[in-house]
C-alpha atoms as a PDB file:
ATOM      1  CA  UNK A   1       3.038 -12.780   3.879  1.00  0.00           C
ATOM      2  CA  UNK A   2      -0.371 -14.392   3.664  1.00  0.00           C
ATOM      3  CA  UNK A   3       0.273 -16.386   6.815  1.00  0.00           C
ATOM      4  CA  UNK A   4       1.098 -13.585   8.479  1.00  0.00           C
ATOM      5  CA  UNK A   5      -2.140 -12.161   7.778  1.00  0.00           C
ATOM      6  CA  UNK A   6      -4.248 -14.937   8.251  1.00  0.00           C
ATOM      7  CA  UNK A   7      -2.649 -15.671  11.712  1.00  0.00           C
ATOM      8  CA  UNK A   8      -3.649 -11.711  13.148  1.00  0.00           C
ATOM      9  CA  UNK A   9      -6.636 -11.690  11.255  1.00  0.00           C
ATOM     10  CA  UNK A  10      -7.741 -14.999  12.846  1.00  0.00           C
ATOM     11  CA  UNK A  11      -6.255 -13.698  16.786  1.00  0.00           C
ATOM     12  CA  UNK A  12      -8.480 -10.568  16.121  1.00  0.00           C
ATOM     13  CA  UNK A  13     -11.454 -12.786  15.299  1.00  0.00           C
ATOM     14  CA  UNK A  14     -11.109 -14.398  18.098  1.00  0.00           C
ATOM     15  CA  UNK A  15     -10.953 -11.516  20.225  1.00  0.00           C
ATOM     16  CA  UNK A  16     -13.750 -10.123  18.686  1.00  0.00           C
ATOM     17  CA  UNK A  17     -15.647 -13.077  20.031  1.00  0.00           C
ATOM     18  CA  UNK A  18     -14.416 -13.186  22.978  1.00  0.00           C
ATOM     19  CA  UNK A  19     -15.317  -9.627  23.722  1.00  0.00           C
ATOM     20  CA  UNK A  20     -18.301 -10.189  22.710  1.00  0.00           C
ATOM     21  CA  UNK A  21     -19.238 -13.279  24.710  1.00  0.00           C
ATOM     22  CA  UNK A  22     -18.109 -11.763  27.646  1.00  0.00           C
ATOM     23  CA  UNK A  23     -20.486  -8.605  26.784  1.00  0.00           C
ATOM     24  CA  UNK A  24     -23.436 -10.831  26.499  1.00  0.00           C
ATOM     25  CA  UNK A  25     -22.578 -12.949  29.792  1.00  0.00           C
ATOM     26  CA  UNK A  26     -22.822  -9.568  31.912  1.00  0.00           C
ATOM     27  CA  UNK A  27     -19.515  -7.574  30.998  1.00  0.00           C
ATOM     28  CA  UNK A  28     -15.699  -8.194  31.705  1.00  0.00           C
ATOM     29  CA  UNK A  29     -13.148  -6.512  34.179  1.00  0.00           C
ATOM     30  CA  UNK A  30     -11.120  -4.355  32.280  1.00  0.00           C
ATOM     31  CA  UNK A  31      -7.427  -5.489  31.967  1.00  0.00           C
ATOM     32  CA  UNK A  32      -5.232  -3.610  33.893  1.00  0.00           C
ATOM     33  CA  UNK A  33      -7.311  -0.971  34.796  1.00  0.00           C
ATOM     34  CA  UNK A  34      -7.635   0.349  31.075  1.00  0.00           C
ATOM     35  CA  UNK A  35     -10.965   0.085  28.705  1.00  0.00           C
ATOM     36  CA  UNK A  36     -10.065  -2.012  26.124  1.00  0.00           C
ATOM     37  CA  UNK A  37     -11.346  -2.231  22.692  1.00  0.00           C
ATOM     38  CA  UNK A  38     -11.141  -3.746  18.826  1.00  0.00           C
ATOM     39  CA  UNK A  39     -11.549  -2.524  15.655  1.00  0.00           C
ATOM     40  CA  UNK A  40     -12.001  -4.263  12.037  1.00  0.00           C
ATOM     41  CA  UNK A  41     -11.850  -1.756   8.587  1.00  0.00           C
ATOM     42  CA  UNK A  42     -12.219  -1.926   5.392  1.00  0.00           C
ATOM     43  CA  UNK A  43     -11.647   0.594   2.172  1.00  0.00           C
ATOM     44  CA  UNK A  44      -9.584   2.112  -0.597  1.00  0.00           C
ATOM     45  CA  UNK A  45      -5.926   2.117  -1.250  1.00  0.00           C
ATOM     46  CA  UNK A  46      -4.519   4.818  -3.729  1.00  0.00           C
ATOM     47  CA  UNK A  47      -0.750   4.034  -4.296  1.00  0.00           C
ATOM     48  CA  UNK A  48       1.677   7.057  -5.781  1.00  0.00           C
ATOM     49  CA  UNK A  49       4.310   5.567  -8.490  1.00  0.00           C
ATOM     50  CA  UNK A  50       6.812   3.561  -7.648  1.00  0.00           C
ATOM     51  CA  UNK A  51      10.117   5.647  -9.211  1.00  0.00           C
ATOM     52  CA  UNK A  52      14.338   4.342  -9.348  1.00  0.00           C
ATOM     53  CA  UNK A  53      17.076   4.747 -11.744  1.00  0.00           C
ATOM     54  CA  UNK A  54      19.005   2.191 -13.142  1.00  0.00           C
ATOM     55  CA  UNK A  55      22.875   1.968 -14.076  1.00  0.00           C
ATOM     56  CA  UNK A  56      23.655   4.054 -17.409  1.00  0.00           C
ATOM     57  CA  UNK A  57      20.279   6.681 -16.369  1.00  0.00           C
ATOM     58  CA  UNK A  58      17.865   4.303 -17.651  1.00  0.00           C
ATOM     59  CA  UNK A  59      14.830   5.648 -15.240  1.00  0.00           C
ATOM     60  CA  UNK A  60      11.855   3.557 -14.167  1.00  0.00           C
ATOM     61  CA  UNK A  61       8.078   4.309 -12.862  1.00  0.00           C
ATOM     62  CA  UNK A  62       5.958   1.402 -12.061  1.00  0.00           C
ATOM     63  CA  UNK A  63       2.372   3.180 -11.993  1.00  0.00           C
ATOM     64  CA  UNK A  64      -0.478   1.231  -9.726  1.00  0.00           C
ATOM     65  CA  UNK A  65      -4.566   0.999 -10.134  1.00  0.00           C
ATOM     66  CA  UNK A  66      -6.865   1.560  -6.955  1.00  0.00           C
ATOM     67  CA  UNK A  67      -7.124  -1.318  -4.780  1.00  0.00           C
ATOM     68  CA  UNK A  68      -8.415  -2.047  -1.712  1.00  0.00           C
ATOM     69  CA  UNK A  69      -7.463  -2.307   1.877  1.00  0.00           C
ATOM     70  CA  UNK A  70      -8.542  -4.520   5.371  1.00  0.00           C
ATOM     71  CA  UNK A  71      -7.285  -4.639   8.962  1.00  0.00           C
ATOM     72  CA  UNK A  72      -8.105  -4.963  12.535  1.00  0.00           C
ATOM     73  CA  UNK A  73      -6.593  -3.497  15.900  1.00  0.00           C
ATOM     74  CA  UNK A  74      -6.437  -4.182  19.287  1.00  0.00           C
ATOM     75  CA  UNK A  75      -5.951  -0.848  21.588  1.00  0.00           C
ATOM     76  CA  UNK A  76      -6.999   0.648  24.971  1.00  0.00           C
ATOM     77  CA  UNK A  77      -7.212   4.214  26.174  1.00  0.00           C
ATOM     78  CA  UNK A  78      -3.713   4.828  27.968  1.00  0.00           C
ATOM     79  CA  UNK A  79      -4.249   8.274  28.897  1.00  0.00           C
ATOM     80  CA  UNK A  80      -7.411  11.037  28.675  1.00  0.00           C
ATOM     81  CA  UNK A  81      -8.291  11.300  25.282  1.00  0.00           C
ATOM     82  CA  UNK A  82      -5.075   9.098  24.059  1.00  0.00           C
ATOM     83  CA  UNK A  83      -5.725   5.815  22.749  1.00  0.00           C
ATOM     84  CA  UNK A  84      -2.212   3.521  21.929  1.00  0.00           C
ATOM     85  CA  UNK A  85      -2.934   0.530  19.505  1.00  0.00           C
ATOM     86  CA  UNK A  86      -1.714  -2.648  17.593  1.00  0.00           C
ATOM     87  CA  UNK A  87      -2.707  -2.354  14.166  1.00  0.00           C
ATOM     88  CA  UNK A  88      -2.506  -5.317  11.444  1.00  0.00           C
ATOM     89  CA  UNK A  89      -3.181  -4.965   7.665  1.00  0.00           C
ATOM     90  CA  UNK A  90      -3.526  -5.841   4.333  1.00  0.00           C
ATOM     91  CA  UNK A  91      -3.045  -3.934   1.292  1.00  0.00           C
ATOM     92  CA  UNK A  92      -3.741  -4.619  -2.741  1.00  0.00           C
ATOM     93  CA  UNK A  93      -2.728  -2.456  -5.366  1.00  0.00           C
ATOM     94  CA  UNK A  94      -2.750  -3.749  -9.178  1.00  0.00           C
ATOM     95  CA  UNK A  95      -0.130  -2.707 -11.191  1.00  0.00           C
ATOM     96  CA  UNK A  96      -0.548  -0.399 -14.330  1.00  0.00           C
ATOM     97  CA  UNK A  97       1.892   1.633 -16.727  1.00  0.00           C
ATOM     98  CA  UNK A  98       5.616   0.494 -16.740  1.00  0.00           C
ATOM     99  CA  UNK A  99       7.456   3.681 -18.029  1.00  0.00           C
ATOM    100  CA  UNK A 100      11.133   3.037 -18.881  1.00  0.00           C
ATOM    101  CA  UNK A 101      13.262   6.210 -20.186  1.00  0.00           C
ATOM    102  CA  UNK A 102      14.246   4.039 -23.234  1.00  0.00           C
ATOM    103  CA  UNK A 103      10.681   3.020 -24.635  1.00  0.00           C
ATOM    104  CA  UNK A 104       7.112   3.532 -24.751  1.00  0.00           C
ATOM    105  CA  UNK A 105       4.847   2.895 -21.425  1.00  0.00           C
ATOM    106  CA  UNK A 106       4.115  -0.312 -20.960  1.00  0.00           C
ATOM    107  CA  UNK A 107       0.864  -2.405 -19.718  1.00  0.00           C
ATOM    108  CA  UNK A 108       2.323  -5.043 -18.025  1.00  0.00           C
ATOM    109  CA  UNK A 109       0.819  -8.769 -18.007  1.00  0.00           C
ATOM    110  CA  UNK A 110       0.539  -9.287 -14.673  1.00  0.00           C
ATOM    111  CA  UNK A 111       1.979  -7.260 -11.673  1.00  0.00           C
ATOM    112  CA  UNK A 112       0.988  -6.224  -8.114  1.00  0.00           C
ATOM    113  CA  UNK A 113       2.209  -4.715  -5.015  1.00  0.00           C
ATOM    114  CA  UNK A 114       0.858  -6.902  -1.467  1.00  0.00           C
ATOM    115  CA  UNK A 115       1.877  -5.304   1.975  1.00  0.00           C
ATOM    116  CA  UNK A 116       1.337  -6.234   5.111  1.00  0.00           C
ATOM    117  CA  UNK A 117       1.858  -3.474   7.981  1.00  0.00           C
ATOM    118  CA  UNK A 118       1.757  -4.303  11.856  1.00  0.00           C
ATOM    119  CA  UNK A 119       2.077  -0.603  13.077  1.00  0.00           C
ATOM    120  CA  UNK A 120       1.669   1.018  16.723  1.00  0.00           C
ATOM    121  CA  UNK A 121      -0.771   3.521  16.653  1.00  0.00           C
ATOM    122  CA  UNK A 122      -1.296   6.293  19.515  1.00  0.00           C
ATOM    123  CA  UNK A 123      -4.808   8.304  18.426  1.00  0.00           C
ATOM    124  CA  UNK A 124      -5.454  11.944  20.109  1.00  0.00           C
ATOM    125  CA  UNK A 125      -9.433  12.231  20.143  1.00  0.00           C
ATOM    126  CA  UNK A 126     -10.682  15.686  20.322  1.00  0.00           C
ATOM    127  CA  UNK A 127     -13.396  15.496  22.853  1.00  0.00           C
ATOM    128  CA  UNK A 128     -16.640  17.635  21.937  1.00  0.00           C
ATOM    129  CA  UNK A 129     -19.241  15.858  24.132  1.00  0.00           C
ATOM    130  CA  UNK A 130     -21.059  14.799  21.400  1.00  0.00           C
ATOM    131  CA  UNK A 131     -21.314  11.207  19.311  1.00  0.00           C
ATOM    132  CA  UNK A 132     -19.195  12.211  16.929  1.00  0.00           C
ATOM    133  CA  UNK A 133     -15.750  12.131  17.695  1.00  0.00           C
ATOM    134  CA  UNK A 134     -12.658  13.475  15.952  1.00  0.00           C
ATOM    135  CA  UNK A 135      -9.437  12.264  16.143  1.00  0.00           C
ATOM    136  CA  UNK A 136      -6.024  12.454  14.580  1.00  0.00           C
ATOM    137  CA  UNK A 137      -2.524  10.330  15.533  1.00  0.00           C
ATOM    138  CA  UNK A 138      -0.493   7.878  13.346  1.00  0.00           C
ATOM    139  CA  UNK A 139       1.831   4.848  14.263  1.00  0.00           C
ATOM    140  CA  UNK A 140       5.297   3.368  13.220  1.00  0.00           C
ATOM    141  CA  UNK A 141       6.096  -0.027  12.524  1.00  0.00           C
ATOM    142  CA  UNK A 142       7.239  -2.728  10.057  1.00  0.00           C
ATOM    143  CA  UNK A 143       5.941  -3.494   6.575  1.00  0.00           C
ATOM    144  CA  UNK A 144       6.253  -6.697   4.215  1.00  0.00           C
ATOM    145  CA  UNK A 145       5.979  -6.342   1.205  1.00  0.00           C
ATOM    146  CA  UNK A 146       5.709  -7.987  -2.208  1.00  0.00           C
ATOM    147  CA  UNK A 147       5.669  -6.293  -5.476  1.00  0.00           C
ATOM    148  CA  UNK A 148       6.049  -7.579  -9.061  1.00  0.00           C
ATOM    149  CA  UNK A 149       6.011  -6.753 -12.904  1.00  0.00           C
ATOM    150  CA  UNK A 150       5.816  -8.282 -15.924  1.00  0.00           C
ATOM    151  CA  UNK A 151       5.640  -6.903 -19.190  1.00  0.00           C
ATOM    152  CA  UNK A 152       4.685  -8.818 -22.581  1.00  0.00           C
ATOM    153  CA  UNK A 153       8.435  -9.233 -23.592  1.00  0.00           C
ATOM    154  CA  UNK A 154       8.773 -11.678 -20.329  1.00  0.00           C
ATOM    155  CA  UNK A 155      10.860  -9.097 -18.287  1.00  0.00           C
ATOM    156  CA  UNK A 156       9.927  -8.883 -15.193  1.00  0.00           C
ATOM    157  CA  UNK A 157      10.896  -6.959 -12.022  1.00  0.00           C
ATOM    158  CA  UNK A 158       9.926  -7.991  -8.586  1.00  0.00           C
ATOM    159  CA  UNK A 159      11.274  -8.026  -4.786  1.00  0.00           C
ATOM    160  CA  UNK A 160      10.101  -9.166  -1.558  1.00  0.00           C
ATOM    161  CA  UNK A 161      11.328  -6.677   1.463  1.00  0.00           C
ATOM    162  CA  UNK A 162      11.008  -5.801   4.943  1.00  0.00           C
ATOM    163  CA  UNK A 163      11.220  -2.227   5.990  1.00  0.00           C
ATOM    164  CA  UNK A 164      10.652   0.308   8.007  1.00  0.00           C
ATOM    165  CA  UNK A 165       6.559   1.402   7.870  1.00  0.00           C
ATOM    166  CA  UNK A 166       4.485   4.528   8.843  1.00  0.00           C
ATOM    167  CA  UNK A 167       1.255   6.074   8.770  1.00  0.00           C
ATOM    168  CA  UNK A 168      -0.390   9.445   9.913  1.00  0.00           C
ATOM    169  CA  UNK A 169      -4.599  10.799   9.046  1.00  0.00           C
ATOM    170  CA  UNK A 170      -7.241  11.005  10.976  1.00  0.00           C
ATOM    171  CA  UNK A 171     -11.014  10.228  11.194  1.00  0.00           C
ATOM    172  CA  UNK A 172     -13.881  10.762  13.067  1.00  0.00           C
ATOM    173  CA  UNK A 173     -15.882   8.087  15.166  1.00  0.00           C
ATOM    174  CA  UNK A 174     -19.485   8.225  15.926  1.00  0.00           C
ATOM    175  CA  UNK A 175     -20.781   6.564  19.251  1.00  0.00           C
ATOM    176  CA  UNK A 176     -24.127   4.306  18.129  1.00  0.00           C
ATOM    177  CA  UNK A 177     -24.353   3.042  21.728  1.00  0.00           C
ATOM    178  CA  UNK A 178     -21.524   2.642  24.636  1.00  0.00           C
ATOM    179  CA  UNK A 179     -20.692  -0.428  22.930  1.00  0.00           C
ATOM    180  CA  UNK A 180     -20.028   0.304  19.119  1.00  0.00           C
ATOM    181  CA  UNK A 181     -18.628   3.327  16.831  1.00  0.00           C
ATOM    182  CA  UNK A 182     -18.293   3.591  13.417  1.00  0.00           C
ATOM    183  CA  UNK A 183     -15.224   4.764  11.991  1.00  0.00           C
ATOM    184  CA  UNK A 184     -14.381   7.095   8.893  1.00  0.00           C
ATOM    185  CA  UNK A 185     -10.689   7.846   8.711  1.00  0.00           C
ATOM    186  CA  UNK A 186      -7.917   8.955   6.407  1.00  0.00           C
ATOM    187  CA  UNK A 187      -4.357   7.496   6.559  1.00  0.00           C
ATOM    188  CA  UNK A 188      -0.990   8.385   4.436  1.00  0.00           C
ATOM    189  CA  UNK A 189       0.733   5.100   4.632  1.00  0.00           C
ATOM    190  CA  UNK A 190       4.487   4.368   3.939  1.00  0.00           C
ATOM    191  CA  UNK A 191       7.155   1.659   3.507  1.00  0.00           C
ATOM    192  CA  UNK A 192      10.780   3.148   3.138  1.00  0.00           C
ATOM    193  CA  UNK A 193      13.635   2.149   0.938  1.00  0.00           C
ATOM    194  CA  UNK A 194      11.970  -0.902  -1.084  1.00  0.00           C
ATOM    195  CA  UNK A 195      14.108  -1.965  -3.687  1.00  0.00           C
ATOM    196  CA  UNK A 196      13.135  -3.932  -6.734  1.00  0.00           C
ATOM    197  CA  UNK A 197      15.344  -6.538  -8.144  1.00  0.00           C
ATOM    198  CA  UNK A 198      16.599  -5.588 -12.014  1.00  0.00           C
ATOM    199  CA  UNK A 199      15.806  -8.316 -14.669  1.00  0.00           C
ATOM    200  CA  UNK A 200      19.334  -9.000 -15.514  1.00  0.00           C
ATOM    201  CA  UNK A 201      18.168  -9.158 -19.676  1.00  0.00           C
ATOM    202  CA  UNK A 202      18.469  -6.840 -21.881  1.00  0.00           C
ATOM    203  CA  UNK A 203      19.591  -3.345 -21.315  1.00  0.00           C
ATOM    204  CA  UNK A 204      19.459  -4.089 -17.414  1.00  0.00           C
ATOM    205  CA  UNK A 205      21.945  -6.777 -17.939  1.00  0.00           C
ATOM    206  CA  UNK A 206      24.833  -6.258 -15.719  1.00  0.00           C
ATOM    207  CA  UNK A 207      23.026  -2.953 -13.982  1.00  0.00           C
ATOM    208  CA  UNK A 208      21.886  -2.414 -10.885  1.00  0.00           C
ATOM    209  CA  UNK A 209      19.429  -0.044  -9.314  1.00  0.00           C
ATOM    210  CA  UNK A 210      21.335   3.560  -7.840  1.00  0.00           C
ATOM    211  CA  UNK A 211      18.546   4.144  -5.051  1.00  0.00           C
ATOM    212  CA  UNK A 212      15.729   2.870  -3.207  1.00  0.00           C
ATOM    213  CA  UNK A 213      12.015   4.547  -3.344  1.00  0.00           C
ATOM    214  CA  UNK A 214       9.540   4.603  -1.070  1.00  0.00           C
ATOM    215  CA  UNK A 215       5.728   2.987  -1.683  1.00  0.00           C
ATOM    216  CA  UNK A 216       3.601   6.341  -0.774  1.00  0.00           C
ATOM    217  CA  UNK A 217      -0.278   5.809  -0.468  1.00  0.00           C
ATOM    218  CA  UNK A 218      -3.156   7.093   0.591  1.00  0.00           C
ATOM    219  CA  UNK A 219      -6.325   5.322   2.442  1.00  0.00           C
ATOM    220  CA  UNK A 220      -9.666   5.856   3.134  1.00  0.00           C
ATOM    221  CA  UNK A 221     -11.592   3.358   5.899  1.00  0.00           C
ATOM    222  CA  UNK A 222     -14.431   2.445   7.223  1.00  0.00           C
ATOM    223  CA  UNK A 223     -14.799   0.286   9.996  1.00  0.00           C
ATOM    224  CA  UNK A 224     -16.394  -1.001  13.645  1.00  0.00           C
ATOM    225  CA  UNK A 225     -14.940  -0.779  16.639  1.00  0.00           C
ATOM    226  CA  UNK A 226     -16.485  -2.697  19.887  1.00  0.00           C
ATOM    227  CA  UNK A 227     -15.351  -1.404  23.188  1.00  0.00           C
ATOM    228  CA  UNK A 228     -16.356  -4.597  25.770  1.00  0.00           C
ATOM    229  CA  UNK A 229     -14.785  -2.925  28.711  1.00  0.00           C
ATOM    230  CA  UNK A 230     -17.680  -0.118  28.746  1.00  0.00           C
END
C-alpha cells in the first residue's frame, strides 16, 4: 500500500514541476486540445464504525478517532463546466473502542485503518462569473485497504482487501489568478464489503464472520490546484 502511494504521489510531483517549468519558460500547448490541470489536498478524515456479526450472534463495532487525509489529481476540463479526473489518496484513521456483544468496550493497544483510493472523478462547476466557484460531482474507483486491532488480551483482528471505492461532496474553488485556486471541499468516501479476518481464539474459535461492512467516512479538504494550460 505505501508503495503505491509513494509511486502517484511522486508522478504527481513531478507533474507539478513540470507544469510549472513549462509555465515559467512561456506556457505549454495544451494536450489534446483540453486545459489541463493538478491538484494536491490535504485535511480531515472522520470514519463511521466499522460493524459485523460473528457465528453464534456475537456482534462487533470497531469505533475509529479523527485522522487525517492527503492526495493529488490530475484532470482536464472535458466538456463546459465538466471537469473528469484521476484522483490518488491516502487516508489515516486510529482505531478506538472495540465493542463485542459479550464484554465491556475495549481500548485496543494498537489498531488502525490505512486506505488508499485511486478514483475517477467527473466535477460539475456551477459557473457564476465570479472567483469563487462552486462545484459538486464524485468518482468511482478501487480502494486498498488495511485495517487492524488489537486489544490487551493479544486478540487481534485485521485484513488487508481490495474493493470496490466511491466518493460524492462538493466544494467551492476560488480563482487567485488564471493560474492557481484554492480548494475547500466536502467528500463522503466509501470502500464496500471489507471483511476482517476473526482471531480464531477464544469465543471466535471455529467462527466466521456472517457479512461484510462497509468503511463510511466523511472528509473535509483543502488544497491547490495549478492549471498550466491557461
Amino acid at each position: 500500500m505505501k508503495s503505491t502511494l509513494l509511486a502517484g504521489a511522486c508522478a504527481t510531483a513531478l507533474m507539478l514541476g513540470a507544469a510549472t517549468s513549462a509555465r515559467a519558460d512561456g506556457g505549454i500547448d495544451p494536450l489534446l486540445g483540453l486545459d489541463w490541470y493538478v491538484s494536491l489536498f490535504g485535511g480531515g478524515s472522520f470514519m463511521d464504525d466499522y460493524r459485523n456479526t460473528f457465528t453464534g450472534g456475537f456482534n462487533y463495532r470497531q469505533e475509529f478517532d479523527e485522522g487525517f487525509i492527503v492526495g493529488g489529481a490530475v484532470g482536464a476540463e472535458v466538456y463546459p463546466d465538466i471537469r473528469g479526473e484521476v484522483e490518488l489518496s491516502y487516508q489515516f484513521n486510529d482505531a478506538r473502542d472495540l465493542n463485542v456483544s459479550f464484554g465491556a468496550p475495549v481500548r485496543p493497544d494498537s489498531g488502525e485503518v490505512e486506505i488508499v483510493n485511486l478514483l475517477f472523478n467527473l466535477w460539475y462547476d456551477i459557473n457564476l462569473d465570479t472567483v469563487i466557484k462552486p462545484y459538486i460531482g464524485g468518482g468511482i474507483g478501487i480502494g486498498f485497504v488495511d485495517i487492524r486491532s488489537r486489544i490487551p488480551a493479544g486478540t487481534a483482528w485485521s485484513d488487508t482487501e481490495t474493493a470496490f471505492a466511491f466518493q460524492v461532496g462538493g466544494g467551492f474553488k476560488y480563482a487567485i489568478n488564471n493560474y492557481i485556486d484554492i480548494d475547500l471541499s466536502y467528500r463522503f468516501r466509501g470502500v464496500l464489503d471489507v471483511e476482517v479476518s476473526p482471531p480464531g481464539a477464544g469465543p471466535f474459535a471455529g467462527g466466521a464472520w456472517l457479512d461484510d461492512d462497509d468503511l463510511l467516512s466523511h472528509t473535509v479538504h483543502a488544497g491547490i490546484t495549478l492549471k498550466p494550460g491557461n
